[in-house]
Protein backbone atom coordinates (compact mmCIF):
# COMPACT_ATOMS: atom_id res chain seq x y z
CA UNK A 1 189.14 -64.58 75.96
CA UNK A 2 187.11 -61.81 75.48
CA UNK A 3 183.10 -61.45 75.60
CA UNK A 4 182.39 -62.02 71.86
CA UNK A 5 184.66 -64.67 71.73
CA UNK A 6 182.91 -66.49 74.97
CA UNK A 7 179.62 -65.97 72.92
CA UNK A 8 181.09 -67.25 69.70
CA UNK A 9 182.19 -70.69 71.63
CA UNK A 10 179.01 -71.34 74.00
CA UNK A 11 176.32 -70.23 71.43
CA UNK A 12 176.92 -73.76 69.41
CA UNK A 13 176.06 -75.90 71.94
CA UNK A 14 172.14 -75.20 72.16
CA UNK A 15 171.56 -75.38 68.45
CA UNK A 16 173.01 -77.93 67.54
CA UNK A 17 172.50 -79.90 71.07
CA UNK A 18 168.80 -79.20 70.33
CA UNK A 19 168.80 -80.87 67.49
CA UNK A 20 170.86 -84.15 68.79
CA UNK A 21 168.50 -83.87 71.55
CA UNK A 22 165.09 -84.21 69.18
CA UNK A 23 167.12 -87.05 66.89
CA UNK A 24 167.78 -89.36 70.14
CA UNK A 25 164.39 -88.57 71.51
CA UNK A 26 162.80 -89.67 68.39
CA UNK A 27 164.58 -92.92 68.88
CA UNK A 28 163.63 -93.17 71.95
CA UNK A 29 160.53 -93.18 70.63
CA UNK A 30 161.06 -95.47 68.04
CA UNK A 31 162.62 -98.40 69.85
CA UNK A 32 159.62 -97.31 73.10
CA UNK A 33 163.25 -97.58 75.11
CA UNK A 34 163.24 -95.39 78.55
CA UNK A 35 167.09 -95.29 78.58
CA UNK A 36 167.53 -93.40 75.06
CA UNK A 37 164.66 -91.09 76.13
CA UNK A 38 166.76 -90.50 79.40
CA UNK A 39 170.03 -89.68 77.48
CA UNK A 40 168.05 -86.78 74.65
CA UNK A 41 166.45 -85.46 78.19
CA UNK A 42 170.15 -84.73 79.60
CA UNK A 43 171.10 -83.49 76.48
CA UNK A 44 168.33 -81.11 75.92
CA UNK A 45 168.47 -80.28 79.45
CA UNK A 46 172.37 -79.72 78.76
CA UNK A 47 171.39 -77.22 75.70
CA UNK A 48 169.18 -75.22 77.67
CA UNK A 49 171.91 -74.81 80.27
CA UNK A 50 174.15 -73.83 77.27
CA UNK A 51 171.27 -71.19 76.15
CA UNK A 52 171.68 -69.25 79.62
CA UNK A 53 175.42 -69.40 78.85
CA UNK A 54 174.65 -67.82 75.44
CA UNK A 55 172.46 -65.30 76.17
CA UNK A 56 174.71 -64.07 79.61
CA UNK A 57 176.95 -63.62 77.34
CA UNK A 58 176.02 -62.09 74.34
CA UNK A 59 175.60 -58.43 75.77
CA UNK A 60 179.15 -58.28 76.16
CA UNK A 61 179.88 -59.50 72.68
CA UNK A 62 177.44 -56.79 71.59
CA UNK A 63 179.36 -54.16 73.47
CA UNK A 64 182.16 -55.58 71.09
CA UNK A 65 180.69 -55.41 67.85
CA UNK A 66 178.10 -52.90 67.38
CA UNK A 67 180.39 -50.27 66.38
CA UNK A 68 182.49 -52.23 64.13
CA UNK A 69 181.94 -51.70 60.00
CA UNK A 70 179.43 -52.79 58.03
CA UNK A 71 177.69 -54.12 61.67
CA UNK A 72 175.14 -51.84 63.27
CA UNK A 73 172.73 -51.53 65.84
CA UNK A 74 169.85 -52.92 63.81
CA UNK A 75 171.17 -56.16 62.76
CA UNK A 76 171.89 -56.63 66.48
CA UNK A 77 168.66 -55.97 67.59
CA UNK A 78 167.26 -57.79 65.30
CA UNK A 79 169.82 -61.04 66.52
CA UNK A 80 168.91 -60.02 69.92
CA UNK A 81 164.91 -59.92 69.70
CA UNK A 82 164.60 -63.83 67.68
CA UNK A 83 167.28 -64.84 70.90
CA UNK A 84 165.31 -63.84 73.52
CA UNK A 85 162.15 -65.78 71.96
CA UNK A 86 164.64 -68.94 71.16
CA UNK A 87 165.79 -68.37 74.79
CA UNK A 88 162.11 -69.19 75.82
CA UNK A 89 161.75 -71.87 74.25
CA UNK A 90 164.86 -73.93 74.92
CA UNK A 91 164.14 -72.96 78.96
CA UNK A 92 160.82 -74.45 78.46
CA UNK A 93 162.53 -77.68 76.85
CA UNK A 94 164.92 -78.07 79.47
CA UNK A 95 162.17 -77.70 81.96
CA UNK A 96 160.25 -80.50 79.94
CA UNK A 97 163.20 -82.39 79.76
CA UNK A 98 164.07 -82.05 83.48
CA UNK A 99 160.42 -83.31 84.16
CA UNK A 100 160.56 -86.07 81.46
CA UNK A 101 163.58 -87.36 83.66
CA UNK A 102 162.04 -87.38 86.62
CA UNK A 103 158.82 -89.19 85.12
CA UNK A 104 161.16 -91.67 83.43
CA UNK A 105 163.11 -92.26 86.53
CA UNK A 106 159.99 -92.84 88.61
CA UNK A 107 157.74 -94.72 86.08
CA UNK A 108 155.22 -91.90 86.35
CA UNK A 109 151.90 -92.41 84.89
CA UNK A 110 152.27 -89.30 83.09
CA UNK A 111 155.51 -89.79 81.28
CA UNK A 112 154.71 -90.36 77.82
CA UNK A 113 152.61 -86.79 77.82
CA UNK A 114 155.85 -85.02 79.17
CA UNK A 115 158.08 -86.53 76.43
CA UNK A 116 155.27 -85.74 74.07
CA UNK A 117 155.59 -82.14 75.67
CA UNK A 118 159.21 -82.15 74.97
CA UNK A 119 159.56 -83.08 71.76
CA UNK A 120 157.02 -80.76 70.92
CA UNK A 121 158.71 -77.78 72.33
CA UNK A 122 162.44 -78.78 71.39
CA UNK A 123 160.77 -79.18 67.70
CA UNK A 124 159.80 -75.75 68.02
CA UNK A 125 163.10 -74.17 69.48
CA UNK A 126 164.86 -76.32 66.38
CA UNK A 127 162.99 -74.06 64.15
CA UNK A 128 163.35 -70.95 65.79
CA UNK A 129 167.04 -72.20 66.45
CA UNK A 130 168.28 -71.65 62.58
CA UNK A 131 166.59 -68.02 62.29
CA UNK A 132 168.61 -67.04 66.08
CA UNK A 133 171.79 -68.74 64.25
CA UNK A 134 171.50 -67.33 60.55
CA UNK A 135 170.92 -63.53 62.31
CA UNK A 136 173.83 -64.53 64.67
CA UNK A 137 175.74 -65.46 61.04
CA UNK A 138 175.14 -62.26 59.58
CA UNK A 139 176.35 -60.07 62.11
CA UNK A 140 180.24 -60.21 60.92
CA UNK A 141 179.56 -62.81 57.72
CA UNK A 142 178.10 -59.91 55.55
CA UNK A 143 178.11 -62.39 52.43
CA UNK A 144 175.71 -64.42 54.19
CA UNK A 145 172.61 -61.39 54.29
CA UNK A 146 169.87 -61.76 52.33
CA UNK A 147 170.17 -58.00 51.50
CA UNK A 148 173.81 -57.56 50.59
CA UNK A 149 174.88 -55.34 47.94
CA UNK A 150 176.44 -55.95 44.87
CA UNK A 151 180.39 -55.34 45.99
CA UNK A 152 181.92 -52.89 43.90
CA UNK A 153 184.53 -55.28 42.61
CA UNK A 154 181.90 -57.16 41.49
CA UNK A 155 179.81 -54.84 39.66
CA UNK A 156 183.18 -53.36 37.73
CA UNK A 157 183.81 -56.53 36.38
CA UNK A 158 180.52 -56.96 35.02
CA UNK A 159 180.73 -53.66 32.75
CA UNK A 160 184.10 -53.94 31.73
CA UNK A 161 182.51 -56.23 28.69
């Protein structure tokens, strides 16, 4: 298994972990029940461990692919940049999460705040999470880019009217 491969395999788990993570939380919330708060703050904490995973090992997946047709450096960088900032975020929520554990474990006065805190800030990586996955997308999935050309098979069936 190569680098890009790696990458292509771990990189799932934090977005859509993140977003199982924000569902149970909210239930948690819902049903004001400690032990379904404790299970979204293992799996966002899980997702976040996931993100290091992802982001270790997309440089070698770069390495891979930036030379490859119809790829580039550009469309890279840009995957790489809206990463980094996702990155942020989802160690922030597993920090938050880690601490929301600990509060719910202990029956900390300050509890509610941190899962307040987390939800807040998983919310947030959610919505960075499908830019950092669409820009992952387009890197080999050309017919996915907003910008694609017309393909040339495309455009010769259109005049042969």
């Amino acid at each position: 298994m190569n680098d890009a491969h790696l990458h292509m395999v771990v990189n799932h788990f934090p977005l859509i972990g993140g977003i199982f993570g924000i569902a149970i939380l909210v239930v948690g919330f819902g049903f004001k029940n400690e032990i379904i708060k404790r299970v979204a703050y293992v799996v966002l904490l899980t997702s976040s461990l996931f993100t290091f995973a992802s982001m270790f090992t997309g440089e070698g997946a770069e390495e891979l692919v930036e030379e490859l047709p119809n790829v580039g450096h550009q469309i890279i960088h840009e995957h790489e940049e809206i990463a980094e900032k996702f990155a942020l975020l989802m160690y922030a929520t597993g920090l938050f999460s880690l601490a929301g554990l600990f509060a719910s474990l202990k029956n900390k006065s300050w509890n509610q705040i941190v899962a307040v805190c987390t939800l807040v800030c998983a919310v947030g990586s959610a919505v960075v999470a499908k830019t950092v996955g669409t820009s992952g997308g387009e890197i080999r999935h050309t017919e996915i880019r907003a910008n694609q050309a017309t393909t040339p098979a495309i455009e010769s069936e259109e005049h042969d009217d």
